[in-house]
Structure formats: C-alpha cells, structure tokens
N, C-alpha and C. Protein backbone atom coordinates (compact mmCIF):
# COMPACT_ATOMS: atom_id res chain seq x y z
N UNK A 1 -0.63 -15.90 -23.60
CA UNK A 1 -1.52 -14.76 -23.52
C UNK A 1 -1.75 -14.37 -22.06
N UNK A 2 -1.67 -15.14 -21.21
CA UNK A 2 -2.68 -15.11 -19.95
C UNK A 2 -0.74 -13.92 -19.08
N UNK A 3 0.21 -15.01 -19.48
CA UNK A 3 1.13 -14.49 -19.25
C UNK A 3 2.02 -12.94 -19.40
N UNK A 4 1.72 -12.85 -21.01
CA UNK A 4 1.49 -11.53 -20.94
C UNK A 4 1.00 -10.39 -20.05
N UNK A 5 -0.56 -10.87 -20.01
CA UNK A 5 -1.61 -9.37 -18.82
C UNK A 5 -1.00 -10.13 -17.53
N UNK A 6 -0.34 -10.61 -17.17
CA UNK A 6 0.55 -10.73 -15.49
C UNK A 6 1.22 -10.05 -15.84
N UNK A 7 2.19 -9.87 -17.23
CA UNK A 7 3.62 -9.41 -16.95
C UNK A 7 2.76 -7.75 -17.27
N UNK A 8 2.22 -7.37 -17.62
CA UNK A 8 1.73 -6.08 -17.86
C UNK A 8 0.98 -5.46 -16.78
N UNK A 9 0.00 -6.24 -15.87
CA UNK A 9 -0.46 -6.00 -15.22
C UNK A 9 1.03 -5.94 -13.85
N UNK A 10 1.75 -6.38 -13.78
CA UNK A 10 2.34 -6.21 -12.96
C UNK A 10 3.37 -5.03 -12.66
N UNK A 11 3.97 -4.99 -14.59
CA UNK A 11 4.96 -3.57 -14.57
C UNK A 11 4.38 -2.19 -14.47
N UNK A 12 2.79 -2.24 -14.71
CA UNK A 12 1.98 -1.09 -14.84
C UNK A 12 1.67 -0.62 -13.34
N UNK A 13 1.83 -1.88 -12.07
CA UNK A 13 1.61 -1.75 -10.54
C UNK A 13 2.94 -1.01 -10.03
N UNK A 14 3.94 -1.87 -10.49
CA UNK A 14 5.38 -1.30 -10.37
C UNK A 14 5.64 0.17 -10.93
N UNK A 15 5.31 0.21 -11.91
CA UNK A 15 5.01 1.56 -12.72
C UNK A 15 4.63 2.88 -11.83
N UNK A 16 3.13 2.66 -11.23
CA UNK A 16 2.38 3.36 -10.28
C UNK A 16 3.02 3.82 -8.98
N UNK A 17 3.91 2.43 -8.52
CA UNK A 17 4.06 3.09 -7.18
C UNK A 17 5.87 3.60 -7.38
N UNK A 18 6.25 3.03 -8.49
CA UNK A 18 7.69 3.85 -8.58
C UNK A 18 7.73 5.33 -8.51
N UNK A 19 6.52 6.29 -9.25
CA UNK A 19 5.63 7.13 -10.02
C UNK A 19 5.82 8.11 -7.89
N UNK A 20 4.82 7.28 -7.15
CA UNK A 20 4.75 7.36 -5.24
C UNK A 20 5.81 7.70 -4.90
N UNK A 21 6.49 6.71 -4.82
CA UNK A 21 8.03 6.93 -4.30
C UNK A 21 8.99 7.53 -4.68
N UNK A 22 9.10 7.98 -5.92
CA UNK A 22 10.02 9.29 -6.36
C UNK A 22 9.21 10.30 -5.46
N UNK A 23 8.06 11.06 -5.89
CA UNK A 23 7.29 11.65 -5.15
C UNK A 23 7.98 11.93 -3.62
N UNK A 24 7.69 11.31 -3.10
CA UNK A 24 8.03 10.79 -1.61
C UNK A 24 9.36 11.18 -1.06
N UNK A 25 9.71 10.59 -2.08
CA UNK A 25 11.40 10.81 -2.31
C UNK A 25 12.11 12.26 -2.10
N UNK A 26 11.26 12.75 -3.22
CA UNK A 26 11.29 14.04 -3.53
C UNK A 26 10.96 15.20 -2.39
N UNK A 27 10.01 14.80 -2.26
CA UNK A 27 9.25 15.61 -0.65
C UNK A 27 10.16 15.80 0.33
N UNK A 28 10.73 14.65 0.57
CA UNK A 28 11.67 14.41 1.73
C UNK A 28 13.41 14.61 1.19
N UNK A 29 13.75 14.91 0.42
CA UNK A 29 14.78 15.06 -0.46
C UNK A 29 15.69 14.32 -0.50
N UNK A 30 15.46 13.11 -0.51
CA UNK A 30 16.07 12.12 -0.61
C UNK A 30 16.99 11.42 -1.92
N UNK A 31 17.29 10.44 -1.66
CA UNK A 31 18.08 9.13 -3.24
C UNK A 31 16.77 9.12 -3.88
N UNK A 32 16.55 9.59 -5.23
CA UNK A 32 15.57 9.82 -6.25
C UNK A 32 15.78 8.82 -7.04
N UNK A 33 14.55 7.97 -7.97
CA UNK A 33 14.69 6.91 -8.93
C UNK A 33 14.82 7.87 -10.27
N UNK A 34 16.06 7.47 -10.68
CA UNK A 34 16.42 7.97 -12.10
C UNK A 34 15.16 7.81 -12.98
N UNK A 35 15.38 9.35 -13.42
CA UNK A 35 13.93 9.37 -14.72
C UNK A 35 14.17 8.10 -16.07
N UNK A 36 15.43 8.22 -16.20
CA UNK A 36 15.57 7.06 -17.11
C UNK A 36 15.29 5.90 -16.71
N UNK A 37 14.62 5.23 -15.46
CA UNK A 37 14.39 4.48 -14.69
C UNK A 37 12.82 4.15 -15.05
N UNK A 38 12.41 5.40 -14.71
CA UNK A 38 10.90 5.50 -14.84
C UNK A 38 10.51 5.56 -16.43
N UNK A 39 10.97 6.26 -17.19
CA UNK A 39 11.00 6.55 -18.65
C UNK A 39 11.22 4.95 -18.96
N UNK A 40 12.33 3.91 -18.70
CA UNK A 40 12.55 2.08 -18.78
C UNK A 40 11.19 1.35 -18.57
N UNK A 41 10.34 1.89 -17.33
CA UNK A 41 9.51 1.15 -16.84
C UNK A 41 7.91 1.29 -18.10
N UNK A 42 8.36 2.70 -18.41
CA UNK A 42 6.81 3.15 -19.08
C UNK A 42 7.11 2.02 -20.45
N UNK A 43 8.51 2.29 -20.80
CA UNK A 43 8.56 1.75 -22.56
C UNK A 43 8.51 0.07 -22.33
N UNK A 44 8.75 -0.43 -21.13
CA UNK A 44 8.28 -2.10 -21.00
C UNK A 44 6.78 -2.46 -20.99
N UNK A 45 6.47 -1.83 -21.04
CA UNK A 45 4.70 -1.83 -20.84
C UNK A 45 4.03 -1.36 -20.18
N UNK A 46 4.99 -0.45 -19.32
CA UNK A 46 4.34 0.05 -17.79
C UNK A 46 3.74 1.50 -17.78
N UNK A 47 3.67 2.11 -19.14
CA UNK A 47 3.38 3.20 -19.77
C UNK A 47 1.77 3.80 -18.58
N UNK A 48 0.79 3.27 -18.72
CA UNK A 48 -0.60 3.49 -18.13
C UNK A 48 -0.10 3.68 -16.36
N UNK A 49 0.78 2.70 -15.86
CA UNK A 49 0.97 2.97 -14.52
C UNK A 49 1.69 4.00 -14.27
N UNK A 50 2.74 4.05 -15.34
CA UNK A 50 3.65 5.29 -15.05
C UNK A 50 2.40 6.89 -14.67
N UNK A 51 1.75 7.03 -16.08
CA UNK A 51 0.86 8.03 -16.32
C UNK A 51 0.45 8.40 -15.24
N UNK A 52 -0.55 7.13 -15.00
CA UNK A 52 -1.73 7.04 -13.46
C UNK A 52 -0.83 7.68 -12.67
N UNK A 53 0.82 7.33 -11.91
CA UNK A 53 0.74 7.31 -11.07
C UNK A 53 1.36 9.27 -11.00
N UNK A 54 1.52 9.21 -12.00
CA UNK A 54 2.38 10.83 -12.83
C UNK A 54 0.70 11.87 -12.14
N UNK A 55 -0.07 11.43 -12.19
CA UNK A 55 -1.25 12.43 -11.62
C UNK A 55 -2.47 12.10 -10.55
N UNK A 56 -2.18 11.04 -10.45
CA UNK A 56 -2.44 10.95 -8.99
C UNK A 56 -1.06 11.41 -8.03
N UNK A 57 0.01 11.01 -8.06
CA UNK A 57 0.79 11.82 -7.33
C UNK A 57 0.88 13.40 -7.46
N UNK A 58 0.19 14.09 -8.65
CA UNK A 58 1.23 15.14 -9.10
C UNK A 58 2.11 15.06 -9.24
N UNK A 59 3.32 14.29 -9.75
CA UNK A 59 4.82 13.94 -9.74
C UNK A 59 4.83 14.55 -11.01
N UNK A 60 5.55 15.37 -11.78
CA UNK A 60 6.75 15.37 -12.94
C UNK A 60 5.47 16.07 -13.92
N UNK A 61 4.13 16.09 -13.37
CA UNK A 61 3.35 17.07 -14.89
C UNK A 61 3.89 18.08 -15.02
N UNK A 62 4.80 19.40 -14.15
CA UNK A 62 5.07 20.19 -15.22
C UNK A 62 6.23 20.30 -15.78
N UNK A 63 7.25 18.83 -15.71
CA UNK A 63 7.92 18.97 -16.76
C UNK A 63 6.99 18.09 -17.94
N UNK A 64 7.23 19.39 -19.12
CA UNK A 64 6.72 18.86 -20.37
C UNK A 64 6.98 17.99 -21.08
N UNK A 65 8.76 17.54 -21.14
CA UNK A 65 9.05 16.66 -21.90
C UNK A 65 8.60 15.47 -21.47
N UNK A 66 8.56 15.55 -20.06
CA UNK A 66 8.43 13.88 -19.27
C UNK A 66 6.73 13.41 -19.45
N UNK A 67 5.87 14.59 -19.64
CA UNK A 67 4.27 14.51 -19.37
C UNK A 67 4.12 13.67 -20.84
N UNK A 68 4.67 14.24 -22.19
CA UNK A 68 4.39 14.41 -23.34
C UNK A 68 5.04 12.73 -23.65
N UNK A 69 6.18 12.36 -23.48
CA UNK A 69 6.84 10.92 -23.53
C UNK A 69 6.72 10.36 -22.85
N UNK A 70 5.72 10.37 -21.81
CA UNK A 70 4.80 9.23 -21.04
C UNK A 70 3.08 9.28 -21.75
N UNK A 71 2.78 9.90 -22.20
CA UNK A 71 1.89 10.10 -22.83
C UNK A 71 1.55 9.18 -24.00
N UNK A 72 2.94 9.47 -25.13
CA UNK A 72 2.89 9.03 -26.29
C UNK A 72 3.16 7.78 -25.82
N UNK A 73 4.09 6.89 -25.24
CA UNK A 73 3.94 5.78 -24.12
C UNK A 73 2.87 5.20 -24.59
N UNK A 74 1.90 5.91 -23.28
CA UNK A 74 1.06 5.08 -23.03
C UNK A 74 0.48 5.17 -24.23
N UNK A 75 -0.36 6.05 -24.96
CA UNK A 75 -1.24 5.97 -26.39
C UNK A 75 -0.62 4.59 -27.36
N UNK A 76 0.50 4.48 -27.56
CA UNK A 76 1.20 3.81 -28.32
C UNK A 76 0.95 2.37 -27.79
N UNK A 77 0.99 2.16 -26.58
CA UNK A 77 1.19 0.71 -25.85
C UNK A 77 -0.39 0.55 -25.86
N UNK A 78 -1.36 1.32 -25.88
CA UNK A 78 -2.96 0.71 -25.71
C UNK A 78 -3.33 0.74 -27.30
N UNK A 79 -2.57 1.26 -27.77
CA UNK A 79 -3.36 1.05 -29.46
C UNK A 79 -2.02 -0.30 -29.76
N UNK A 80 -1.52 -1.07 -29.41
CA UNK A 80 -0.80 -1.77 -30.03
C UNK A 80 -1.62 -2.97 -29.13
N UNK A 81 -1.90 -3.16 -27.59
CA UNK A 81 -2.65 -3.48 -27.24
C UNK A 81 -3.81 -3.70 -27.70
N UNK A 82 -4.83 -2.94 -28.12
CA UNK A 82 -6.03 -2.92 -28.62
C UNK A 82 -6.02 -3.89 -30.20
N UNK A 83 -5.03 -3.73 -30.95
CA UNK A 83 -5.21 -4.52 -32.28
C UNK A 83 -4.67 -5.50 -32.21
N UNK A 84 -4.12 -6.14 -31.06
CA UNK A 84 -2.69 -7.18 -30.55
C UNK A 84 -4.71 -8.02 -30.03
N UNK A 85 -5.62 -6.97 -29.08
CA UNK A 85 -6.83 -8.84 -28.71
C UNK A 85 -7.30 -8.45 -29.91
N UNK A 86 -7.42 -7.27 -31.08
CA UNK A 86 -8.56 -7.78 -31.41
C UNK A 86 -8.45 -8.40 -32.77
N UNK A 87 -7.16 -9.08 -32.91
CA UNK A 87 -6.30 -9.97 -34.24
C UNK A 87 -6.69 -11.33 -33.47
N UNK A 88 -5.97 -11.59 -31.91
CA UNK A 88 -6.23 -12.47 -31.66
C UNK A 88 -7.80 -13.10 -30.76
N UNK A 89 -8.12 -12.06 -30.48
CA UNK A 89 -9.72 -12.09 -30.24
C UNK A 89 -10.28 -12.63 -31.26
C-alpha cells in the first residue's frame, strides 16, 4: 500500500513537470516530449499531475482532444482510487 502512493505520488510529480517542459520546450521551439509520452504518463497513474500541470502551465488546453483524455484520465484514476482506500480502508 504505502508503495503504491510513492509510485503514484511520484509519476503524478513526473507527470507535472513533463506537462513544464514541453511548455518550455515549446516556447523555445525546441525537441518536444511526444504527446503519446505524456498521454503514457497520465494512463500510469500520473493522470492528476498531467492535468495540474496542463493548467498551470497553460500547455495543450486548447487542444480538445488532449484536455478531454486527460480529463477522463484523471476522473477515472481518482474514482478507482477512491473505492480502491475505501474497500481497503
């Protein structure tokens, strides 16, 4: 259990600042992290960091498809979350 929220808490950090550095990336027009990269990171668990970092950067909200399948992401990963403590809670 404990192992789990490391490995989640960690891909959701990774998540966030991958989210920065495309950004960044982008600004400066640089080697960009493949969306299928970032789209990999959200469906491992990293869904909430991806999001976070999707609007605190401003990165990628107005593409729709990417806003909408990071979205369902994350909704999906905190309600599977949520009945995942409170079975074992």
């Amino acid at each position: 259990m404990k192992l789990l929220i490391i490995c989640l808490v960690i891909i959701n950090i990774l998540g966030f600042f991958a989210m920065g550095i495309d950004k960044e990336r982008a600004q400066k027009k640089c080697w960009r992290i493949p969306e299928k990269t970032l789209f990999a990171i959200a469906l491992l668990g990293g869904g909430l960091g991806v999001w976070l970092g999707m609007y605190m950067f401003r990165h990628k909200t107005k593409h729709d498809y990417f806003v909408k399948v990071i979205s369902v992401v994350m909704i999906i990963q905190m309600a599977f979350l949520f009945v995942f403590l409170w079975r074992v809670g």
